[in-house]
Protein backbone atom coordinates (compact mmCIF):
# COMPACT_ATOMS: atom_id res chain seq x y z
CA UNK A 1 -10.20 16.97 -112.88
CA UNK A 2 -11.88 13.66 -113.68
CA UNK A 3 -14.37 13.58 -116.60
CA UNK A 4 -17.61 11.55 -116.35
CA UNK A 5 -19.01 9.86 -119.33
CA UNK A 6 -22.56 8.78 -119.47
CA UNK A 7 -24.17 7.04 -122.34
CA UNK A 8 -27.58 6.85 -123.26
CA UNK A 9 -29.63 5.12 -125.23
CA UNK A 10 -32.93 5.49 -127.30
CA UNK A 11 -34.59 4.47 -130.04
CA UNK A 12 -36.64 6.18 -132.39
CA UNK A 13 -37.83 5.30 -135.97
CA UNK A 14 -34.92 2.23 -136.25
CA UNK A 15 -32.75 5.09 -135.90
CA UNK A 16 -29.94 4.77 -133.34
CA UNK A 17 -28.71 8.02 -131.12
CA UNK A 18 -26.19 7.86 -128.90
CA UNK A 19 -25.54 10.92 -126.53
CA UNK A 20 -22.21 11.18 -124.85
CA UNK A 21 -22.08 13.35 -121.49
CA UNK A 22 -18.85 14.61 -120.41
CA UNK A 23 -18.88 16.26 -116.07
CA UNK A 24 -16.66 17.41 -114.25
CA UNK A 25 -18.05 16.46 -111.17
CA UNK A 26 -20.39 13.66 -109.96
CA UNK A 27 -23.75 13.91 -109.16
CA UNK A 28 -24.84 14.24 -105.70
CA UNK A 29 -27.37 11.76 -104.72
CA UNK A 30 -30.29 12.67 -103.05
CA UNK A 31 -31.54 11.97 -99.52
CA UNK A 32 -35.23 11.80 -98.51
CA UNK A 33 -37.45 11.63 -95.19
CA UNK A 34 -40.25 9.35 -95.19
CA UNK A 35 -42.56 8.90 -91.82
CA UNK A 36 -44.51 5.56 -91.73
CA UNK A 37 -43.64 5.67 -95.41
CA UNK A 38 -45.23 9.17 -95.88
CA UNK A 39 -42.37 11.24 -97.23
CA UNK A 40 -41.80 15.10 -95.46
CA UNK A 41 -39.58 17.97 -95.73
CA UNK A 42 -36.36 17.76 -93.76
CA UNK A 43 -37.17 20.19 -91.57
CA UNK A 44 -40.45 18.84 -89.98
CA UNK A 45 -39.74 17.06 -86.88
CA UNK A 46 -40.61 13.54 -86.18
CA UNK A 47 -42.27 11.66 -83.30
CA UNK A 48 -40.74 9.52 -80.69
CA UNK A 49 -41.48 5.67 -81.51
CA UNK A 50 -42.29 6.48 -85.55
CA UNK A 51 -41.07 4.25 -88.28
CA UNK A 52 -38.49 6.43 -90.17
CA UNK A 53 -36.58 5.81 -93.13
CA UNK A 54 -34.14 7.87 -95.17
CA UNK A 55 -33.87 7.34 -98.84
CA UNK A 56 -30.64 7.78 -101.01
CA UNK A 57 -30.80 7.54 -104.35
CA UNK A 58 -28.15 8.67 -107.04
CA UNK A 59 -28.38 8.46 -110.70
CA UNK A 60 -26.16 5.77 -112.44
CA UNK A 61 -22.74 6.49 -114.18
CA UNK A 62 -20.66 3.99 -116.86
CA UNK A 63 -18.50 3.21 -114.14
CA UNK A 64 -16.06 0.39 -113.90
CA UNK A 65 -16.87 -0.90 -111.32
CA UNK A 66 -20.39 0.74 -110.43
CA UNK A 67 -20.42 3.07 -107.41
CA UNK A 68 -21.46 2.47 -104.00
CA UNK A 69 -24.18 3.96 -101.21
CA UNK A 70 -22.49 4.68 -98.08
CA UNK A 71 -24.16 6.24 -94.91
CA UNK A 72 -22.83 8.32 -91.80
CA UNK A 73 -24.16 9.70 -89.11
CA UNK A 74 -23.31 12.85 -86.83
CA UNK A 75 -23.23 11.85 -83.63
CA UNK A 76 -22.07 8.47 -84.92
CA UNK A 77 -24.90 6.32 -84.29
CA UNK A 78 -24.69 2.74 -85.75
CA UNK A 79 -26.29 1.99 -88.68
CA UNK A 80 -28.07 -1.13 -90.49
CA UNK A 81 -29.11 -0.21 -94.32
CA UNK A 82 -30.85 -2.25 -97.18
CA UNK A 83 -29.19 -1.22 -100.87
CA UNK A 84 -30.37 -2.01 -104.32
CA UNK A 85 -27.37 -0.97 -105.88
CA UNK A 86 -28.43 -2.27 -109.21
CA UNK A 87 -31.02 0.79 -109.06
CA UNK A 88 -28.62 2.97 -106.72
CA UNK A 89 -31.15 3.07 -103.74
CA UNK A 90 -30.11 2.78 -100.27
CA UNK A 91 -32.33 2.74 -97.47
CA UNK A 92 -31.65 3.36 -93.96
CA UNK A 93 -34.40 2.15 -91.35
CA UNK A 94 -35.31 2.74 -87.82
CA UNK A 95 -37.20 3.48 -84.87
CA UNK A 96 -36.76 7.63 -84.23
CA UNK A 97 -35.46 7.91 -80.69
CA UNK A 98 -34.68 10.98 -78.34
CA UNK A 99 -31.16 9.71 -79.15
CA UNK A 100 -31.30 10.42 -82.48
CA UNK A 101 -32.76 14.29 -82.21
CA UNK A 102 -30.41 16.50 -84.17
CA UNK A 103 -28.83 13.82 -85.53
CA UNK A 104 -27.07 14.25 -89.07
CA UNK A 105 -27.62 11.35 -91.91
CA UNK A 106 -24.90 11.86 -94.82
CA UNK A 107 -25.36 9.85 -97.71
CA UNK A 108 -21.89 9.51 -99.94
CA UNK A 109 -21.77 8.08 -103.19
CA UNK A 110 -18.31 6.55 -104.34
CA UNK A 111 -17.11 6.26 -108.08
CA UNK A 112 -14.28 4.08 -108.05
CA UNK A 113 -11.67 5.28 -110.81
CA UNK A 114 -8.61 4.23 -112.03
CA UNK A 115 -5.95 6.61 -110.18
CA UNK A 116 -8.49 7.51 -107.23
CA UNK A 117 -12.20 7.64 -105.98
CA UNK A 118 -14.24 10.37 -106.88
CA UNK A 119 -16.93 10.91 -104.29
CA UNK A 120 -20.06 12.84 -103.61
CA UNK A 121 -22.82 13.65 -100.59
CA UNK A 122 -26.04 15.01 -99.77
CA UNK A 123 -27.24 14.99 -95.51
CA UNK A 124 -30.69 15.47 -93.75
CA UNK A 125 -31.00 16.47 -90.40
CA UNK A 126 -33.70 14.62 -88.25
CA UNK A 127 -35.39 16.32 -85.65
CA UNK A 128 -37.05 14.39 -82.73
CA UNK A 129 -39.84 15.57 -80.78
CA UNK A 130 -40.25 13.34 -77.42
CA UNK A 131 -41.57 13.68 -73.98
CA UNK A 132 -39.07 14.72 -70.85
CA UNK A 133 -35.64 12.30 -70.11
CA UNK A 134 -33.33 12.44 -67.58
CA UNK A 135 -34.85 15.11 -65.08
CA UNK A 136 -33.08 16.06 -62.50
CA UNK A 137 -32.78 18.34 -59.25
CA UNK A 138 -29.55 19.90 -58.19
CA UNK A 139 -29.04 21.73 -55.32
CA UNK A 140 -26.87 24.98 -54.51
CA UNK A 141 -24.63 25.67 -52.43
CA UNK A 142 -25.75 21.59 -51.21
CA UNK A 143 -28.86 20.13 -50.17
CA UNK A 144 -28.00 20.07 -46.79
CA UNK A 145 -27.42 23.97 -45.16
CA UNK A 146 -26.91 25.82 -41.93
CA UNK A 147 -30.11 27.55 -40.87
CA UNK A 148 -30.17 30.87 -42.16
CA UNK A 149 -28.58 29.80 -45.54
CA UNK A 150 -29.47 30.79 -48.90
CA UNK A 151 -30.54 27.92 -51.02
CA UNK A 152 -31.07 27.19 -54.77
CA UNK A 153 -33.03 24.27 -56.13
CA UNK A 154 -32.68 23.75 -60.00
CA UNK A 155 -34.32 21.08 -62.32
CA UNK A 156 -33.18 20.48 -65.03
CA UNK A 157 -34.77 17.87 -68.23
CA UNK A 158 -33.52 16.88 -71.77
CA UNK A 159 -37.08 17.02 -74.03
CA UNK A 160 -38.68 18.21 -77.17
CA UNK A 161 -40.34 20.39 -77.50
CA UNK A 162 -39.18 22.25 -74.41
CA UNK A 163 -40.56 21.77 -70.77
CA UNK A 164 -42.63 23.61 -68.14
CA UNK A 165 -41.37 22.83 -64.82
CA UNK A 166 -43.98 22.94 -61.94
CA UNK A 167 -42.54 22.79 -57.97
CA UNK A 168 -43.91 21.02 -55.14
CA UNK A 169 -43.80 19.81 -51.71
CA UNK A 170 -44.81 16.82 -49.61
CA UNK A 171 -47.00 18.33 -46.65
CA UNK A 172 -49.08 16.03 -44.64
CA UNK A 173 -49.20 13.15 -47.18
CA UNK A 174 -49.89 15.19 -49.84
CA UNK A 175 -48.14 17.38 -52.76
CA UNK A 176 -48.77 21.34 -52.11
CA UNK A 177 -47.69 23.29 -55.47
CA UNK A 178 -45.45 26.37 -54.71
CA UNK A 179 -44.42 28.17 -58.11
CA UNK A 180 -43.65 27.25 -61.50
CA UNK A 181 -39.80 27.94 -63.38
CA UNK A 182 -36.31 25.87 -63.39
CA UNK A 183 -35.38 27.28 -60.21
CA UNK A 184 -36.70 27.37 -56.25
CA UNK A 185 -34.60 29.72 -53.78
CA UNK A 186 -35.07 30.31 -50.24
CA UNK A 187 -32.78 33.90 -49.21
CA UNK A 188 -32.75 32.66 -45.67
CA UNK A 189 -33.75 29.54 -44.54
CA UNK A 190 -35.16 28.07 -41.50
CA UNK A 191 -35.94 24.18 -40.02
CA UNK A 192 -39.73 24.59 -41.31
CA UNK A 193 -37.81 24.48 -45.01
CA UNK A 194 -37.11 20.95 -44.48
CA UNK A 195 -38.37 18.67 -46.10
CA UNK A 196 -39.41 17.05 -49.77
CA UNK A 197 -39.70 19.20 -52.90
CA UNK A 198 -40.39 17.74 -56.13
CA UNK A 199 -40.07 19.00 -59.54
CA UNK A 200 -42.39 17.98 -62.33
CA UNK A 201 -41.24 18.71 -66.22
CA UNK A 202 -44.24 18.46 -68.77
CA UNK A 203 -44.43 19.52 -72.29
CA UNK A 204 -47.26 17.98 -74.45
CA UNK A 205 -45.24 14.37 -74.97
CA UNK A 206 -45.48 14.06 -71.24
CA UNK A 207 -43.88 14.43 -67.72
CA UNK A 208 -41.34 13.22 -65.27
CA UNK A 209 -40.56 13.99 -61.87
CA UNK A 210 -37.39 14.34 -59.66
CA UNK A 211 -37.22 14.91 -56.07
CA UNK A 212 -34.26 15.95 -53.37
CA UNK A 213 -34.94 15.97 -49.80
CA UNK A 214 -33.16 19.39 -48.33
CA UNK A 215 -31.75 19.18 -45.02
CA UNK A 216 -31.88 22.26 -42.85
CA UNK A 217 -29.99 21.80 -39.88
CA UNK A 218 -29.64 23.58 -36.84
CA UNK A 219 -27.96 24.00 -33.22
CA UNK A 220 -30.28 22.04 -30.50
CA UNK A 221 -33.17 23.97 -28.88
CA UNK A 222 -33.97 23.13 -25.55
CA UNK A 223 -38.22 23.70 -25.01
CA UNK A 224 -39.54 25.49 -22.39
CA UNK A 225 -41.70 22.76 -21.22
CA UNK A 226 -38.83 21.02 -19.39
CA UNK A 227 -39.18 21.01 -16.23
CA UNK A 228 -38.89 19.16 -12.88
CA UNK A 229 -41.33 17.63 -10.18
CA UNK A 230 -40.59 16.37 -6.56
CA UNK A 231 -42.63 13.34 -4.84
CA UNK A 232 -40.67 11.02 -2.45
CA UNK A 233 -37.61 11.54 -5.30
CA UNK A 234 -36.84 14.56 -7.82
CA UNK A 235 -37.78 13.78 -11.44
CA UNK A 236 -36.71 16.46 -14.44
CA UNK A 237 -37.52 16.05 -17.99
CA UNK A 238 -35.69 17.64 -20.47
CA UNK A 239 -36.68 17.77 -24.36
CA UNK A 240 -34.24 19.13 -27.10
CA UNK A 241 -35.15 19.29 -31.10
CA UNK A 242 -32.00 19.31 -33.25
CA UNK A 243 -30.46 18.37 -36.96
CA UNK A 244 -28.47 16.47 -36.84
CA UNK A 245 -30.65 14.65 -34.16
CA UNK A 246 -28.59 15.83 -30.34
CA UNK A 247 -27.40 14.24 -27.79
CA UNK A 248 -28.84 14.93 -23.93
CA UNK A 249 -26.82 14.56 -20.64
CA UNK A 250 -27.22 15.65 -17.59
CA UNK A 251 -24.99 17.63 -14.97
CA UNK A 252 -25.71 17.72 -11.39
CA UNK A 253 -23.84 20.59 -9.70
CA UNK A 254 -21.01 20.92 -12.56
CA UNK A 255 -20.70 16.87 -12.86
CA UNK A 256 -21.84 14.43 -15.19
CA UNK A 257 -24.10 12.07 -14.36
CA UNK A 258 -24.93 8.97 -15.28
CA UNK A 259 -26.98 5.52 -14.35
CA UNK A 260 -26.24 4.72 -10.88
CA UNK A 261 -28.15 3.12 -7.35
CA UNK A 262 -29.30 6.58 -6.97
CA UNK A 263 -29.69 7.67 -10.50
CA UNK A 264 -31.87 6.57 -12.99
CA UNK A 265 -31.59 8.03 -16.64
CA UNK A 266 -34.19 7.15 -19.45
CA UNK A 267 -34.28 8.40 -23.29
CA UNK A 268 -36.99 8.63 -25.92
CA UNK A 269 -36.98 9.33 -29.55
CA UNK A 270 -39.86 11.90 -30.25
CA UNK A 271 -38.62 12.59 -33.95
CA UNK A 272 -36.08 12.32 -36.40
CA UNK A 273 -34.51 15.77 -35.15
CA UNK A 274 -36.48 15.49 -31.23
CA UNK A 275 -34.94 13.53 -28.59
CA UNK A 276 -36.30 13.71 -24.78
CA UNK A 277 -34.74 12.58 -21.56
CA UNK A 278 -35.82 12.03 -17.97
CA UNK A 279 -33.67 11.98 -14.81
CA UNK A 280 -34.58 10.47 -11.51
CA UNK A 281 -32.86 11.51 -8.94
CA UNK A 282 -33.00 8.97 -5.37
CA UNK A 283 -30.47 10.27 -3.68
CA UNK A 284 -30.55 13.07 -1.07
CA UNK A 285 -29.60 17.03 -2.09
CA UNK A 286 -27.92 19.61 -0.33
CA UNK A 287 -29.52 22.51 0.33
CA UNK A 288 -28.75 24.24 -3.13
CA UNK A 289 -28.17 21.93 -6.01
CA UNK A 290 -28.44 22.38 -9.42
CA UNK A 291 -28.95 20.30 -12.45
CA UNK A 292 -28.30 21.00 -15.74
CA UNK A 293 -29.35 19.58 -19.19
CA UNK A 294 -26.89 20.17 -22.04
CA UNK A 295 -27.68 19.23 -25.72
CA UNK A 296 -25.33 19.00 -28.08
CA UNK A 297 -24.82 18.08 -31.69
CA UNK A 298 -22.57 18.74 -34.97
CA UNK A 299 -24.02 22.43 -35.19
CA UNK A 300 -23.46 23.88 -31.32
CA UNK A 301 -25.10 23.07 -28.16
CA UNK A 302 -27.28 24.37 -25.80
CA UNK A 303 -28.45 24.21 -22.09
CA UNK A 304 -30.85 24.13 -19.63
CA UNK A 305 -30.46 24.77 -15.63
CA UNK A 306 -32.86 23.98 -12.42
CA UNK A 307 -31.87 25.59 -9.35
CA UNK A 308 -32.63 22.99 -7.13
CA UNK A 309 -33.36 24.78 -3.21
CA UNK A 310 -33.51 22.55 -0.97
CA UNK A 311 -36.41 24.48 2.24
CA UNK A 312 -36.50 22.93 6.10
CA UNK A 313 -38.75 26.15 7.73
CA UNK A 314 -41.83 24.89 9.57
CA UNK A 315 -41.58 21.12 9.36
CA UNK A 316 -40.20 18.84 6.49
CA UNK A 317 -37.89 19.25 3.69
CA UNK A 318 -39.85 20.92 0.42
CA UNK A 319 -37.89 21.38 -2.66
CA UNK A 320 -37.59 24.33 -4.35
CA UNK A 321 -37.94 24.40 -8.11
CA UNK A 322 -36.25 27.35 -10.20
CA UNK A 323 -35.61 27.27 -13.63
């Protein structure tokens, strides 16, 4: 063990006293909180944005050479300090950040001796209060599913103090609310489940929002108002709604067909997931045809068939329509 000596001096009457102090140990310095320059208590919690400073101060030994201020942080976050080491005060300054939140300030003073350096600390923990960072919506099992699925949505934010998280969706241009918590399941879902949702955190710093877009896909559906008419030709239409968006083609009589002299085959887009095709068909039919629309995509297929009967009782050729 080291011994400390520290010698002061007074004066009294013309009569000199000298007092001679012999430790063990070092003194710790001493490490204090101020908030724009107000000092607190360590464990009070400080504002986003406020001027902070931390104050060490140590009392002075008869060191050769005088000791040093040092400072550390835990996580290591880099540091820029003013020191009056004539007066053993350091100061460390700066802006209190979400980054910063939890963050342990040590304050080591060093005595430099003759066989080795005697050293002692004192630490502060700073505690951050600041409005919602990094918010973020995962999805579980994925955000795209099979229909009938079971789906998880979970948000997730980094604040202080903590969050409320609010849910919502996008429905007609607007944001409908569905339920508050970290986490939105659907047990079994179906294509009306597609769509936007977006998850608000809030706490009384402030907000921020994430959104996913969850993909419910599907095997093509074929609707029941395709159907077929006959003028001077036969025209069908045939409308499928799918996700992934299908594919339509149509088979006359077990064949593909396609654009031809006596075939004419159109497409239009009626949605991201709709698709709707029309087949005109010039050239003559035998007396039973059929034709066949078949949609198909990553998910299945499906299929539609018009039993085309061709009639020549009591005068001209009328087509018979069955589907």
């Amino acid at each position: 063990k080291h011994e400390f000596y520290e010698t002061r001096h007074f004066f009294e009457s013309n009569i000199r006293n000298e007092s001679v102090c012999i430790s063990e140990s070092p003194p710790k310095p001493r490490v204090q909180l101020y908030v724009e320059q107000k000092e607190v208590q360590g464990q009070e919690e400080v504002l986003e944005g406020s001027s902070v400073s931390l104050r060490c101060s140590a009392e002075t030994l008869c060191s050769s050479p005088p000791p040093t201020l040092t400072w550390s942080s835990t996580p290591r976050i880099p540091l820029s300090d003013s020191s009056r080491l004539q007066e053993l005060i350091s100061d460390l300054n700066f802006t209190a950040t979400h980054r910063q939140h939890r963050a342990t300030f040590t304050c080591t003073i060093t005595y430099q001796l003759q066989d080795k350096n005697k050293t002692a600390q004192d630490s502060i923990t700073v505690h951050v209060q600041y409005s919602p960072k990094n918010t973020a919506v995962s999805v579980l099992p994925s955000s795209s599913v099979l229909e009938g699925s079971s789906v998880t949505l979970i948000c997730s934010s980094d604040a202080n103090p903590a969050v409320n998280y609010t849910w919502s969706r996008e429905s007609e241009g607007q944001l409908k609310q569905l339920q508050t918590g970290d986490t939105l399941t659907f047990n079994r879902t179906d294509p009306t489940h597609r769509g936007w949702y977006h998850c608000t955190a809030q706490n009384q710093h402030g907000s921020q929002n994430s959104s996913v877009m969850l993909d419910i896909q599907y095997v093509p559906q074929i609707s029941t108002s395709s159907s077929c008419s006959r003028t001077d030709v036969t025209v069908c239409f045939c409308e499928a709604d799918g996700n992934p968006s299908p594919e339509l083609e149509w088979h006359l009589s077990g064949r593909p067909v396609t654009n031809s002299l006596n075939t004419f085959i159109s497409e239009e887009r009626l949605s991201s997931t709709g698709l709707r095709s029309s087949i005109t068909l010039h050239q003559s039919l035998t007396h039973t045809s059929t034709l066949q629309c078949v949609s198909r995509n990553t998910r299945g297929n499906a299929s539609q068939l018009f039993h085309l009967v061709f009639i020549t009782q009591n005068g001209p050729g009328k087509l018979k329509l069955n589907y």
